[in-house]
C-alpha atoms as a PDB file:
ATOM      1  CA  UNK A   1      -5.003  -6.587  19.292  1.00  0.00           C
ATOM      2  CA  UNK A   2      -5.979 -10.075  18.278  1.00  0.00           C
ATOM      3  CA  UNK A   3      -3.958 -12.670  16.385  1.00  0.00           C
ATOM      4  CA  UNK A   4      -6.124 -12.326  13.027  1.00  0.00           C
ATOM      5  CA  UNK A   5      -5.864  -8.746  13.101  1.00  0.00           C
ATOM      6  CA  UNK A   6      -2.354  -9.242  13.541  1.00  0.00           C
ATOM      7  CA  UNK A   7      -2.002 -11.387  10.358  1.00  0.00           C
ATOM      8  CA  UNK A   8      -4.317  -9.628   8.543  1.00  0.00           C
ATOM      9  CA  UNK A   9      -1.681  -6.381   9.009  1.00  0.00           C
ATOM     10  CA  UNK A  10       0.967  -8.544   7.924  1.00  0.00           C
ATOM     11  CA  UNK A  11      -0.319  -9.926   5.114  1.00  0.00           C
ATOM     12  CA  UNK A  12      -1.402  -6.408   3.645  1.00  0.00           C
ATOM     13  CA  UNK A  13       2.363  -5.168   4.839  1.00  0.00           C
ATOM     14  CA  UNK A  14       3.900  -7.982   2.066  1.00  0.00           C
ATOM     15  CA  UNK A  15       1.167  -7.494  -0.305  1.00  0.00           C
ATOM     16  CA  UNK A  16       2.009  -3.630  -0.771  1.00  0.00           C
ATOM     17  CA  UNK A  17       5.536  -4.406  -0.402  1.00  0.00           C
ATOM     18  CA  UNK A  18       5.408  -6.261  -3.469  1.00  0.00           C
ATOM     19  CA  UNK A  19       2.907  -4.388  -5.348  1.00  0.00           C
ATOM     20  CA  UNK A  20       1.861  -0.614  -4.816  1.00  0.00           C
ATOM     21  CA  UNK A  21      -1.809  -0.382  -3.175  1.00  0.00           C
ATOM     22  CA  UNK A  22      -2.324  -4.227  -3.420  1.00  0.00           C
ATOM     23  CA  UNK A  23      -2.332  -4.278   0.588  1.00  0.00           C
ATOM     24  CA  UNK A  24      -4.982  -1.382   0.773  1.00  0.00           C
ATOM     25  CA  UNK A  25      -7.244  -3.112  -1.556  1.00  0.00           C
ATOM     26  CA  UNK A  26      -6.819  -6.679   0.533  1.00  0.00           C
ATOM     27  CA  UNK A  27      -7.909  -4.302   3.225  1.00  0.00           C
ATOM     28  CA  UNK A  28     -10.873  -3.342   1.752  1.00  0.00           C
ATOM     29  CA  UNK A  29      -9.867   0.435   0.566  1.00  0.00           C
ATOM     30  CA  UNK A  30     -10.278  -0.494  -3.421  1.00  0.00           C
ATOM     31  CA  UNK A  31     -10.388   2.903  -4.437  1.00  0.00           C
ATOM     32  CA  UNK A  32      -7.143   4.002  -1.982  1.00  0.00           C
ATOM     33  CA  UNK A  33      -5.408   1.186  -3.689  1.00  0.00           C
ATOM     34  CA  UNK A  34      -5.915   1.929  -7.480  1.00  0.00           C
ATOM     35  CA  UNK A  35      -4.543   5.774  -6.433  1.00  0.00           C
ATOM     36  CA  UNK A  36      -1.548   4.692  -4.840  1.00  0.00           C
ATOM     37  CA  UNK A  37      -0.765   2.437  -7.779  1.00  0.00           C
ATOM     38  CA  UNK A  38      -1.857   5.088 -10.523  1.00  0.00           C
ATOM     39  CA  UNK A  39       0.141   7.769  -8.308  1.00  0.00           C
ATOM     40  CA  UNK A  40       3.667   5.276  -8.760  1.00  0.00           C
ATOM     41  CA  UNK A  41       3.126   5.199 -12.227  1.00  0.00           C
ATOM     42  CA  UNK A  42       2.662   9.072 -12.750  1.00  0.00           C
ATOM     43  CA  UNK A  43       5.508   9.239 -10.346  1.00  0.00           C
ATOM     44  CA  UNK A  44       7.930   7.257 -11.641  1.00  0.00           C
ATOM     45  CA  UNK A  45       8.006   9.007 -14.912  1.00  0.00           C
ATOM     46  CA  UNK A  46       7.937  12.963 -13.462  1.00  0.00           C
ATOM     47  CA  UNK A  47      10.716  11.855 -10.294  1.00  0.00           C
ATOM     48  CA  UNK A  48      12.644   9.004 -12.332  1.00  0.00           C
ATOM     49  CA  UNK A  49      12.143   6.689  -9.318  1.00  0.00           C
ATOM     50  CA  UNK A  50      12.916   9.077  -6.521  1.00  0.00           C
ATOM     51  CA  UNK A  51       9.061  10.052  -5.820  1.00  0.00           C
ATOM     52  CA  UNK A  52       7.763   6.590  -6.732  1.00  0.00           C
ATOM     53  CA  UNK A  53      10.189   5.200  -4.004  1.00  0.00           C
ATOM     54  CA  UNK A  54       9.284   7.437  -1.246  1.00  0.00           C
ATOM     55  CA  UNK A  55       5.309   6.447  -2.237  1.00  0.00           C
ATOM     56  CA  UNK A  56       5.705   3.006  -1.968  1.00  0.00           C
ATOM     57  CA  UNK A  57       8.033   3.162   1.767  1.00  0.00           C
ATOM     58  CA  UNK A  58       4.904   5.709   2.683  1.00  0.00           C
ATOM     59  CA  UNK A  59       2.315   2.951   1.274  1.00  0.00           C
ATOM     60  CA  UNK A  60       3.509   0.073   2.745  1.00  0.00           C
ATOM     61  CA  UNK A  61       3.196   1.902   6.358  1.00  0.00           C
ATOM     62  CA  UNK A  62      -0.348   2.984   5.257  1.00  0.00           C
ATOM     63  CA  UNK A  63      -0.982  -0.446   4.532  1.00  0.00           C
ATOM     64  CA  UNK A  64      -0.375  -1.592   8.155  1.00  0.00           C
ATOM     65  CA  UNK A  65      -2.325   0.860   9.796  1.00  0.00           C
ATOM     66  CA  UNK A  66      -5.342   1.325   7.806  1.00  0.00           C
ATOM     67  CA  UNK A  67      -8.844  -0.297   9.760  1.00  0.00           C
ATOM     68  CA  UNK A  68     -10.106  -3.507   7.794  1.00  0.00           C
ATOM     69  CA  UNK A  69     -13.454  -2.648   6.237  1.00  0.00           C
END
């Protein structure tokens, strides 16, 4: 794996970590992104918290292993 794929991983790990989907859309997945963000919302209202928490430990793993398009 190269450096700037590397960083590129990273960088989309502490983007999601921060925001919901944000890393997905710096990778490219717009779309992906906007779902995961729209899905916390929904989430944190029908869970109180509980689903929107599990979403965003589940997103920020997606973030790191989704391809770069």
């Amino acid at each position: 794996m190269s450096k700037k794929h590397d960083n590129t991983n990273n960088i989309a790990v502490v983007l999601s970590f921060l925001i919901m989907g944000l890393g997905q859309m710096y990778k490219g997945h717009i779309w992906r992104g906007l779902g995961i963000m729209l899905g916390g919302f929904v989430l944190l209202f029908l869970t109180f918290g509980i689903g929107t928490f599990l979403l965003w430990l589940w997103n920020i793993f997606d973030a790191y292993n989704l391809e770069v398009r």
